[in-house]
Protein backbone atom coordinates (compact mmCIF):
# COMPACT_ATOMS: atom_id res chain seq x y z
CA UNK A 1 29.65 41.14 -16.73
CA UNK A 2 29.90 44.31 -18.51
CA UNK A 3 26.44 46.25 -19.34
CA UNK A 4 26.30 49.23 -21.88
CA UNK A 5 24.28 52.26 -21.04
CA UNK A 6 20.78 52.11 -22.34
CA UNK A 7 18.59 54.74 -23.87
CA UNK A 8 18.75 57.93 -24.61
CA UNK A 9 21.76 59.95 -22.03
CA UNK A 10 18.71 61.79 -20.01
CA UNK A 11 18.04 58.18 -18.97
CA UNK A 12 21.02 57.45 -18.15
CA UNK A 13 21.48 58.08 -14.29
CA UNK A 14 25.02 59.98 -13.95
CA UNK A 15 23.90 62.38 -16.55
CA UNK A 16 20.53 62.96 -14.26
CA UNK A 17 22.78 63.27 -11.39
CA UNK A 18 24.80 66.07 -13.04
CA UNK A 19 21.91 68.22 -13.58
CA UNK A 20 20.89 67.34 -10.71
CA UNK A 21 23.94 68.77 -8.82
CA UNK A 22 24.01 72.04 -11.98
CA UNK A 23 19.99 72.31 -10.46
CA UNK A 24 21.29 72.00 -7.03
CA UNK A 25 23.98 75.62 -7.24
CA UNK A 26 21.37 77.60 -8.65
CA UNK A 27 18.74 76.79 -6.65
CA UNK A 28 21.17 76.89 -3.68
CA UNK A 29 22.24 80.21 -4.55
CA UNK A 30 19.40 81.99 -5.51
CA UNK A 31 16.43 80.56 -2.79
CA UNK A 32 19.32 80.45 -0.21
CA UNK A 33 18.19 79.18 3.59
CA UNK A 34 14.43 79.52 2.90
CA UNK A 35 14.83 76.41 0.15
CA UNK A 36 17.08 74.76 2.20
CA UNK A 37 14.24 74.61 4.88
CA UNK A 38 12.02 73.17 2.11
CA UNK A 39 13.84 70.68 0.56
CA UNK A 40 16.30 69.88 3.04
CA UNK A 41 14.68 66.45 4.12
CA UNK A 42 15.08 65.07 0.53
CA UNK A 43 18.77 64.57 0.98
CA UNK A 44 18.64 63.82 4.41
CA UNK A 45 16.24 60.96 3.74
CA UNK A 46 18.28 59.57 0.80
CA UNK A 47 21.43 59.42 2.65
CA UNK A 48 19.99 57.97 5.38
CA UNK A 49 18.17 55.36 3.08
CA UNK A 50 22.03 54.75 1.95
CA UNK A 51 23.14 54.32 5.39
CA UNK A 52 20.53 52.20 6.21
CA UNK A 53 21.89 49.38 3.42
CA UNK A 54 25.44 49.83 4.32
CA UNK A 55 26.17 47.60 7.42
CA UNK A 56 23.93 44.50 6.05
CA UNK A 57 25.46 45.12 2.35
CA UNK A 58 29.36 44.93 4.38
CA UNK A 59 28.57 41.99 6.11
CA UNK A 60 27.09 40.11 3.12
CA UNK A 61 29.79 41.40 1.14
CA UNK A 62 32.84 40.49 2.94
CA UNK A 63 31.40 37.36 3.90
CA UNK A 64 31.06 35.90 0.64
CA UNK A 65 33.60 37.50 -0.74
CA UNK A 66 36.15 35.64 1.86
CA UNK A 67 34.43 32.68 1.67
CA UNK A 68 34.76 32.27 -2.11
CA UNK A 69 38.60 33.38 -1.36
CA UNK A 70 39.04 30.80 0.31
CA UNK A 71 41.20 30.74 3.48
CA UNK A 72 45.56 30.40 3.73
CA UNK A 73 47.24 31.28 1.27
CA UNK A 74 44.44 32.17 -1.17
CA UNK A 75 43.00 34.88 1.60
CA UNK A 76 46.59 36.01 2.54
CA UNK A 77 47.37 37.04 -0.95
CA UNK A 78 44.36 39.11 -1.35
CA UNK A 79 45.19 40.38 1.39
CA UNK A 80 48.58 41.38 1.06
CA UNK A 81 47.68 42.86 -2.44
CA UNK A 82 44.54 45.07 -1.40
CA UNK A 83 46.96 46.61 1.82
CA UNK A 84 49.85 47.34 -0.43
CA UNK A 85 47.36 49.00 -2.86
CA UNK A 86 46.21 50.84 0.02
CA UNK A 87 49.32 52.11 1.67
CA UNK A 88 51.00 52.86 -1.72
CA UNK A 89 48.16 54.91 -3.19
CA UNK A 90 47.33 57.10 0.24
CA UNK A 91 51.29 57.84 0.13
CA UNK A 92 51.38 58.80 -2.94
CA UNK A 93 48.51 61.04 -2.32
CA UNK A 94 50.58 62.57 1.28
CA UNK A 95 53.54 63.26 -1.25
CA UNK A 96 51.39 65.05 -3.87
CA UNK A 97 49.93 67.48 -0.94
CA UNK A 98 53.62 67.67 0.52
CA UNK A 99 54.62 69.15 -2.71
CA UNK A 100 51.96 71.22 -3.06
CA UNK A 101 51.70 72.56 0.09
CA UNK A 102 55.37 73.86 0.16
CA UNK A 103 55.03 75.25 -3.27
CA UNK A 104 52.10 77.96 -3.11
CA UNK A 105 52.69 78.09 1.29
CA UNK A 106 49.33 79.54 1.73
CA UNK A 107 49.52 79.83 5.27
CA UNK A 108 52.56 82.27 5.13
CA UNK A 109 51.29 85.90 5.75
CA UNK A 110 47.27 84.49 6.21
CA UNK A 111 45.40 86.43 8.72
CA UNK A 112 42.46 84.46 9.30
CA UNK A 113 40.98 86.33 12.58
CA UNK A 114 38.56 88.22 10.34
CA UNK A 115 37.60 84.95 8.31
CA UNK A 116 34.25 83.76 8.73
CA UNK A 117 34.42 80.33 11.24
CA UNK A 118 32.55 77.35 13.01
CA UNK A 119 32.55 75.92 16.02
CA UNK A 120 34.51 72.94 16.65
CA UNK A 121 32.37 69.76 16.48
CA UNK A 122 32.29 68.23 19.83
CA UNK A 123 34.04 65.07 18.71
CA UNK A 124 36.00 62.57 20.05
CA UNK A 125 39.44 61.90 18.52
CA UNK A 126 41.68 59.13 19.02
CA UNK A 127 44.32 59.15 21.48
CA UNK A 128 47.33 57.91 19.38
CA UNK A 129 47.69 55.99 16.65
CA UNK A 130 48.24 52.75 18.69
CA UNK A 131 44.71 53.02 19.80
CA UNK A 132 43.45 53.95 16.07
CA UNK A 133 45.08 50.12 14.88
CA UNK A 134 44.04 48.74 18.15
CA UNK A 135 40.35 49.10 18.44
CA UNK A 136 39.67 47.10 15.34
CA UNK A 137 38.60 44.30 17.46
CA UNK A 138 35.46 44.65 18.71
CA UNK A 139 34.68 43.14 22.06
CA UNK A 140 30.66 42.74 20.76
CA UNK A 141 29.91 42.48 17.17
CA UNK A 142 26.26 43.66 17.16
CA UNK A 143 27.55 46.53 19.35
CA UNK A 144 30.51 47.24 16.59
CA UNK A 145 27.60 47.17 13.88
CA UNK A 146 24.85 49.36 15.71
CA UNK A 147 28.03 52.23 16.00
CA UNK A 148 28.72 51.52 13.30
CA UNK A 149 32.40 50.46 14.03
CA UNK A 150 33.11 49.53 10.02
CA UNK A 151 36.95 48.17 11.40
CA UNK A 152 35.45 45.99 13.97
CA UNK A 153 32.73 44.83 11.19
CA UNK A 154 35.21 44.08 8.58
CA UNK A 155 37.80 42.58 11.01
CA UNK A 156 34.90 40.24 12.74
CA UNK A 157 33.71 39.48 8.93
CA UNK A 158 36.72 38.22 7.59
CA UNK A 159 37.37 35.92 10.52
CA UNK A 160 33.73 34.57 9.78
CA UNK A 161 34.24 34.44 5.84
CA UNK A 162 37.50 32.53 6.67
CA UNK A 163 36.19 30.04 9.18
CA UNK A 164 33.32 29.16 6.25
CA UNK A 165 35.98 28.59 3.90
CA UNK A 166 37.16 25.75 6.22
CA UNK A 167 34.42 23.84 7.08
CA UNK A 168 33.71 20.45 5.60
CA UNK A 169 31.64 20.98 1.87
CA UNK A 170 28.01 20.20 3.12
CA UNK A 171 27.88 22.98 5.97
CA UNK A 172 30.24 25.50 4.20
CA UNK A 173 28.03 25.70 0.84
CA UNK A 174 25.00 25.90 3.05
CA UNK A 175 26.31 28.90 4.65
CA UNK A 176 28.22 30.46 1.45
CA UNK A 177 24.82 29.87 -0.76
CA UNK A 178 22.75 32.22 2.15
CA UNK A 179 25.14 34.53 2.58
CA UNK A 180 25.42 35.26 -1.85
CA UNK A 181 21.24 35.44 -1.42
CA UNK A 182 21.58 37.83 0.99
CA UNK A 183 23.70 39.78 -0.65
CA UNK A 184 21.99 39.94 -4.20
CA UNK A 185 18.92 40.78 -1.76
CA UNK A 186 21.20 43.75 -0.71
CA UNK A 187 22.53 44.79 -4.23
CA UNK A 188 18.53 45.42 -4.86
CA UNK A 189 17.53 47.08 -2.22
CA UNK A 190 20.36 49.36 -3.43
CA UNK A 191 19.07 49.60 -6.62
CA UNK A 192 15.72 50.97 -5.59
CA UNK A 193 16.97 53.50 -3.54
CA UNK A 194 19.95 54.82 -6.47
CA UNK A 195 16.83 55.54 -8.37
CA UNK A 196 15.77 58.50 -6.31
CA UNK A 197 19.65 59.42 -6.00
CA UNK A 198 18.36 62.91 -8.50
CA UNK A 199 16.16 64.09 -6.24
CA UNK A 200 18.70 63.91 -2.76
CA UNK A 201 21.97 64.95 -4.73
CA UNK A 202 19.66 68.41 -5.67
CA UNK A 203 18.68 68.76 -1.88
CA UNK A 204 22.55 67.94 -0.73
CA UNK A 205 23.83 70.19 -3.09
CA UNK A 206 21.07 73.22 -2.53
CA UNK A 207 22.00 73.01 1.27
CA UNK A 208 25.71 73.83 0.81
CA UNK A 209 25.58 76.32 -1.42
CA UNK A 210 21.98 77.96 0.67
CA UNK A 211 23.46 78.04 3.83
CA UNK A 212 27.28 78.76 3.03
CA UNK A 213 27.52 80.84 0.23
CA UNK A 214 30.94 82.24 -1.44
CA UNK A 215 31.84 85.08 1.09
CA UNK A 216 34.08 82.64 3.63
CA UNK A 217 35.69 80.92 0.53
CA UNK A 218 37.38 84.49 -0.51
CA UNK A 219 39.52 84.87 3.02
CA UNK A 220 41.39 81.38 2.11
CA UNK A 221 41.49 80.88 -1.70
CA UNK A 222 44.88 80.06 -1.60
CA UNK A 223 44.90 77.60 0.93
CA UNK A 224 41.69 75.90 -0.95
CA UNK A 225 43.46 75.78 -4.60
CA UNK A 226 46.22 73.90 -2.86
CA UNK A 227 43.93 71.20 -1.87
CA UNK A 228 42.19 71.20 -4.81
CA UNK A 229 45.67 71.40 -6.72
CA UNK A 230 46.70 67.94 -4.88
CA UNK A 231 43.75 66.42 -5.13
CA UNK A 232 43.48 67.03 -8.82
CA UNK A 233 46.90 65.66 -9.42
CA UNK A 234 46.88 62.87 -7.55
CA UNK A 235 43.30 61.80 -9.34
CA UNK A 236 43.88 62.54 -13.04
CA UNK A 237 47.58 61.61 -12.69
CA UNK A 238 48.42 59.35 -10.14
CA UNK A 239 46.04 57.11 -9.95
CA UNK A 240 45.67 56.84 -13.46
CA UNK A 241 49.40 55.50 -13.39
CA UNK A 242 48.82 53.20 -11.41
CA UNK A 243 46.33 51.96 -13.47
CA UNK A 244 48.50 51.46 -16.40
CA UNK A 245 51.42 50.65 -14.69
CA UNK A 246 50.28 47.84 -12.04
CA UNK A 247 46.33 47.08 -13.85
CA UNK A 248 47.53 47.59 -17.92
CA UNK A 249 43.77 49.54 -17.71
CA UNK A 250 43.02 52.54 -19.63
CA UNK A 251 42.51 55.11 -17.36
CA UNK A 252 39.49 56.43 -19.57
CA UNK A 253 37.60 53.66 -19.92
CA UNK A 254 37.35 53.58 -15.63
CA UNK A 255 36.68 57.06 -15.31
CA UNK A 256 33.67 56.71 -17.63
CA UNK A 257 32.56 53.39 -15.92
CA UNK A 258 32.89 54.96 -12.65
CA UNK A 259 30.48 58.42 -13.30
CA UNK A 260 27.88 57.63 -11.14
CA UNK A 261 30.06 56.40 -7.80
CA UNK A 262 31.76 59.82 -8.65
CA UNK A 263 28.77 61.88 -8.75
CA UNK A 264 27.47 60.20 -5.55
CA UNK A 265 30.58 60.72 -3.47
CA UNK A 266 31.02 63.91 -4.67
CA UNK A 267 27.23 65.12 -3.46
CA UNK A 268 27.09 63.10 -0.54
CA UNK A 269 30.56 63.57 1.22
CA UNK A 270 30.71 59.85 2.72
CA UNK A 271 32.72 57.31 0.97
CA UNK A 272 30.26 54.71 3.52
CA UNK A 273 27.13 56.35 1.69
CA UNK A 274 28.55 55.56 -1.73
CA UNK A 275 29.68 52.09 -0.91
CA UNK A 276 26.51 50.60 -2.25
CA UNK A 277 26.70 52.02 -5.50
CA UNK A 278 30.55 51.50 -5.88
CA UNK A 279 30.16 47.76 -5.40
CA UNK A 280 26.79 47.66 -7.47
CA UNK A 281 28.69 49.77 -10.41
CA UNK A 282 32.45 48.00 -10.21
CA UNK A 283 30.91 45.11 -10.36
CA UNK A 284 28.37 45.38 -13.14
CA UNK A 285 29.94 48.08 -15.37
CA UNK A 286 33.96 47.89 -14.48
CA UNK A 287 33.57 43.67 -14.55
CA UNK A 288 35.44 42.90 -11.06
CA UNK A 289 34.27 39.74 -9.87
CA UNK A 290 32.16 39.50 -6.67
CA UNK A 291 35.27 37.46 -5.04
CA UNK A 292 37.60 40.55 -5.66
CA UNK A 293 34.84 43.58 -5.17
CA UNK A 294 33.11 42.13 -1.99
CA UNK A 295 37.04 41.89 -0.20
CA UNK A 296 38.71 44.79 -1.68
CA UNK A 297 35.88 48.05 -1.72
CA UNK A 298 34.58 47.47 1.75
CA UNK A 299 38.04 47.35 3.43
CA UNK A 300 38.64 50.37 1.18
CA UNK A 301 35.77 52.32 2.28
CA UNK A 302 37.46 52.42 6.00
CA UNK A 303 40.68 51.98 5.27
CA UNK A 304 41.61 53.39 1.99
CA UNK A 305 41.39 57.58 2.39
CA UNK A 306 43.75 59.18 0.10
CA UNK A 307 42.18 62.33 -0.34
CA UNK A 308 41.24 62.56 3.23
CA UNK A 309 45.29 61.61 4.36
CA UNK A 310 46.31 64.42 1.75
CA UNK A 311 44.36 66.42 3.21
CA UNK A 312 45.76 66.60 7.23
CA UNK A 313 49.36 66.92 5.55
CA UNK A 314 48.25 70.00 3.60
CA UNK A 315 46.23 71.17 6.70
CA UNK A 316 49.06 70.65 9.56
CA UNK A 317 51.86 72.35 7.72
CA UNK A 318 49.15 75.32 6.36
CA UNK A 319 48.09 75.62 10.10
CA UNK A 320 52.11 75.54 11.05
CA UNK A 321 52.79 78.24 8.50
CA UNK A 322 49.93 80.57 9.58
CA UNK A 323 51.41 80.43 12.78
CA UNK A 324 54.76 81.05 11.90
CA UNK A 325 56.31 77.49 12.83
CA UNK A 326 58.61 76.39 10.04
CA UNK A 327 58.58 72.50 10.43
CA UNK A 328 61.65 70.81 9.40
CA UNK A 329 62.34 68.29 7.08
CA UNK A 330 62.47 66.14 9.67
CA UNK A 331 58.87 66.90 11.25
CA UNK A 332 57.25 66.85 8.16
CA UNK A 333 58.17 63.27 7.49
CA UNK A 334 56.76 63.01 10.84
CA UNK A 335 53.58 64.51 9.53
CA UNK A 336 53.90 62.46 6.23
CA UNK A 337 53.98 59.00 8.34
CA UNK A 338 51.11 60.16 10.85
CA UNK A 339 49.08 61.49 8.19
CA UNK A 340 49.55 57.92 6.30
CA UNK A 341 48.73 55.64 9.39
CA UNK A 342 45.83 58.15 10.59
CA UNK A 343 44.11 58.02 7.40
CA UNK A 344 43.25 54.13 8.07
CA UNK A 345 41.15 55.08 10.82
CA UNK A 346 39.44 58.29 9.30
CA UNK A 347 35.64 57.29 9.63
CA UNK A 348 34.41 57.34 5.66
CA UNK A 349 31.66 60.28 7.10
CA UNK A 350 31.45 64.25 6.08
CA UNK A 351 34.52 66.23 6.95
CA UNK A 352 35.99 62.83 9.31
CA UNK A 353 39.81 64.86 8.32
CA UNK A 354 38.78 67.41 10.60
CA UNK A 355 38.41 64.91 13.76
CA UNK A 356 41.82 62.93 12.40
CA UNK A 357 43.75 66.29 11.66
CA UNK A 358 43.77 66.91 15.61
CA UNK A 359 45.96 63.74 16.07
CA UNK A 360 48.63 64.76 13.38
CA UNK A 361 48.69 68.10 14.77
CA UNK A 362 50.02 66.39 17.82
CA UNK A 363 52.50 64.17 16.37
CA UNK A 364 54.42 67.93 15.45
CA UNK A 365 52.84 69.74 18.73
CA UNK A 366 50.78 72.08 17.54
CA UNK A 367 48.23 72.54 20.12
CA UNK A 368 46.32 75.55 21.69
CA UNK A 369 43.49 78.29 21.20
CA UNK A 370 45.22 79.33 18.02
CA UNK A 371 45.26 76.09 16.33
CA UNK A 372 41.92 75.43 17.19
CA UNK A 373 40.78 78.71 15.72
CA UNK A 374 42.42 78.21 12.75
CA UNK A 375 40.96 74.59 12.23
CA UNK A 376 37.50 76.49 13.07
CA UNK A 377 37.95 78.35 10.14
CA UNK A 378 39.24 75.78 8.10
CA UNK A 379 36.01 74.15 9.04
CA UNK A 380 33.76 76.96 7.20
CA UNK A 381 35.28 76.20 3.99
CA UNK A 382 35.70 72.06 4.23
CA UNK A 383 32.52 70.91 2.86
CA UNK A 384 33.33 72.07 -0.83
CA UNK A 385 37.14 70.22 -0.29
CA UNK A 386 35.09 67.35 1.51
CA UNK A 387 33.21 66.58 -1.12
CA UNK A 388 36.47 66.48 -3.71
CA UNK A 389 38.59 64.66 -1.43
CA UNK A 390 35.43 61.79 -0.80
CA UNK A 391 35.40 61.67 -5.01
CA UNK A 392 39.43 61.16 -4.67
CA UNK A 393 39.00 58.23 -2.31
CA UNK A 394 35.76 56.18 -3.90
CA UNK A 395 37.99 56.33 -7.20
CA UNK A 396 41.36 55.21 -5.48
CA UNK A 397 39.24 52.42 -4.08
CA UNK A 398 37.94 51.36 -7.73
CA UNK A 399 41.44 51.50 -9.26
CA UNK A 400 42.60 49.11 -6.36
CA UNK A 401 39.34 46.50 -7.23
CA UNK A 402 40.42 46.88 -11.04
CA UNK A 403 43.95 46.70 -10.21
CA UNK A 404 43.36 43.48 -8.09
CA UNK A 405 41.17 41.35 -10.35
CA UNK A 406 43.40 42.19 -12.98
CA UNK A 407 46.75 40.75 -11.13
CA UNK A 408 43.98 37.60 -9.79
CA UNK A 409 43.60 36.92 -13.71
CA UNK A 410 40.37 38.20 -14.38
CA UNK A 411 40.40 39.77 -18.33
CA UNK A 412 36.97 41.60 -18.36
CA UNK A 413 38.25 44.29 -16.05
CA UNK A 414 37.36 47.62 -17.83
CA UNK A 415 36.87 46.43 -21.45
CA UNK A 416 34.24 48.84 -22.40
């Protein structure tokens, strides 16, 4: 059901969350570290408040969501229609950076020894991309959800959603009617905790600009307006096509429905963190059904990363052109493909491309000291891009819920 905005706009909570973030840079920028110190553990508490809702909200979710579905052919279709989404829309995404990338080359001549760099993360990255779409089973479900493991979650929750959907009527609406509780019980928990969402977005965004600054962005401002380039393409033009095209949905009407999911994944970096609010807001403001929302944005949240999978083709062929390795057309389909299936297992945390990105460098062999000095530095400079590309995914993910309920007949999809 669709629900208007009410009061004045300064009750209103994206428009809080915008100055919020506007509060955020200048506070940032002129208290530096010594606010950061202060005010640090207000965004640190709210995204761990976030956290704390996501694994019980994904379980409820996907439960009742499949068990509504129903299982067959009703669960196969849904399916079928939320992977296609899904694999179209992060391609889509790979060919927008492609172009980009090859257009402006802004690893050709880039001398980024004297750019300002981090230390590599010690994280562990996946062995292949067999082992990415293997390990979506997992072996201990309460294990998988302490992680968390979201794949072996959402796998283990569909199976369970399904096997409610077959049993006899007595034991199945028993189940399906505790499940729904729980989740409403979820949805507003969430609620309470959006409320403060002013308050952490100003720490979050304080912290990045306090403790990096401007100075590393200077040494690779070409390489960063390519991202951003792609990334702004692909969300104010591709996605909005495929809105009209495969939802008949104005494109303007979502992008005002979806300001505060925006705003959220843009301040917190984590696609998981803004789950909550994406369900709670395409359900109540875009008018996707709880069937269609509870399936399609939780799967999303894992699986769906199109800013993140434009993102390692743009970095592997920047990193090949800073080292002077021309990649043919053939290797950067290889890259395209890699980058595509990689993607799906990209955890939905801060800066997760930078632990993927390691295993699409491989697929072309780019290996070594040098590469991993250049992703070091590339690392200095990510948070700003992470926080676009997260926006660029939670949005692809609402287009495919709109897109969805639209083709599963539902008519109050973005009507206001």
């Amino acid at each position: 059901m669709q629900t208007a905005p009410a009061g004045p706009w300064y009750r209103q909570l994206h428009w809080q969350i915008f100055v919020a973030m506007a509060a955020g840079i200048v506070a940032g920028w002129a208290g530096g570290e010594p606010l950061v110190a202060k005010t640090e553990w207000m965004g640190r508490v709210f995204v761990t408040a976030l956290k704390m809702v996501i694994v019980p909200l994904v379980i409820t979710s996907i439960v009742t969501g499949v068990a509504s579905v129903g299982g067959g052919l009703g669960l196969g279709r849904m399916f079928g229609k939320t992977f296609g989404y899904y694999m179209l829309s992060s391609l889509g995404a790979i060919l927008v950076g492609l172009f980009f990338v090859n257009l402006f080359r802004p690893g050709v001549g880039a001398n980024l020894t004297e750019a300002a760099h981090a230390e590599l993360p010690q994280l562990q990255t996946p062995s292949s991309i067999g082992a990415v779409l293997l390990d979506i089973v997992p072996t201990n479900f309460f294990a998988a959800a302490a992680k968390p493991d979201m794949l072996g979650v959402i796998v283990f929750c569909i199976l369970l959603g399904a096997s409610i959907a077959s049993l006899p009527e007595k034991p199945r609406t028993t189940l399906l009617g505790l499940f729904d509780a729980a989740f409403q019980a979820m949805m507003t928990m969430t609620g309470w905790i959006i409320r403060v969402a002013p308050l952490g977005v100003f720490a979050l965004i304080a912290k990045v600009v306090g403790t990096t600054g401007f100075d590393a962005f200077r040494a690779l401002a070409l390489y960063m307006l390519t991202i951003a380039s792609g990334l702004t393409v692909h969300l104010f033009v591709v996605l909005p096509l495929l809105l009209l095209l495969l939802g008949r949905i104005n494109p303007r009407i979502h992008f005002r429905n979806m300001l505060e999911p925006l705003t959220m994944a843009f301040s917190t970096s984590s696609s998981a963190a803004t789950l909550p609010v994406t369900l709670r807001t395409v359900e109540n403001k875009v008018g996707v059904s709880n069937r269609v929302s509870s399936f399609v944005l939780p799967m999303g949240a894992t699986v769906n990363m199109d800013g993140t999978a434009l993102y390692e083709c743009c970095g592997v062929i920047f990193i090949a052109q800073v080292l002077g390795v021309d990649l043919s057309i053939g290797q950067q389909l290889t890259v395209v493909l890699t980058a595509l299936l990689a993607s799906i297992g990209a955890a939905a945390v801060p800066s997760a491309g930078l632990v993927i990105i390691f295993l699409v460098l491989e697929a072309v062999h780019l290996r070594g000291p040098e590469v991993d000095l250049i992703v070091g530095t590339m690392l200095a400079i990510d948070r700003p891009l992470d926080m676009y590309r997260t926006a660029v995914n939670v949005f692809s993910d609402s287009c495919g819920a709109a897109i969805i309920a639209r083709s599963e007949g539902e008519s109050d999809v973005d009507t206001a």
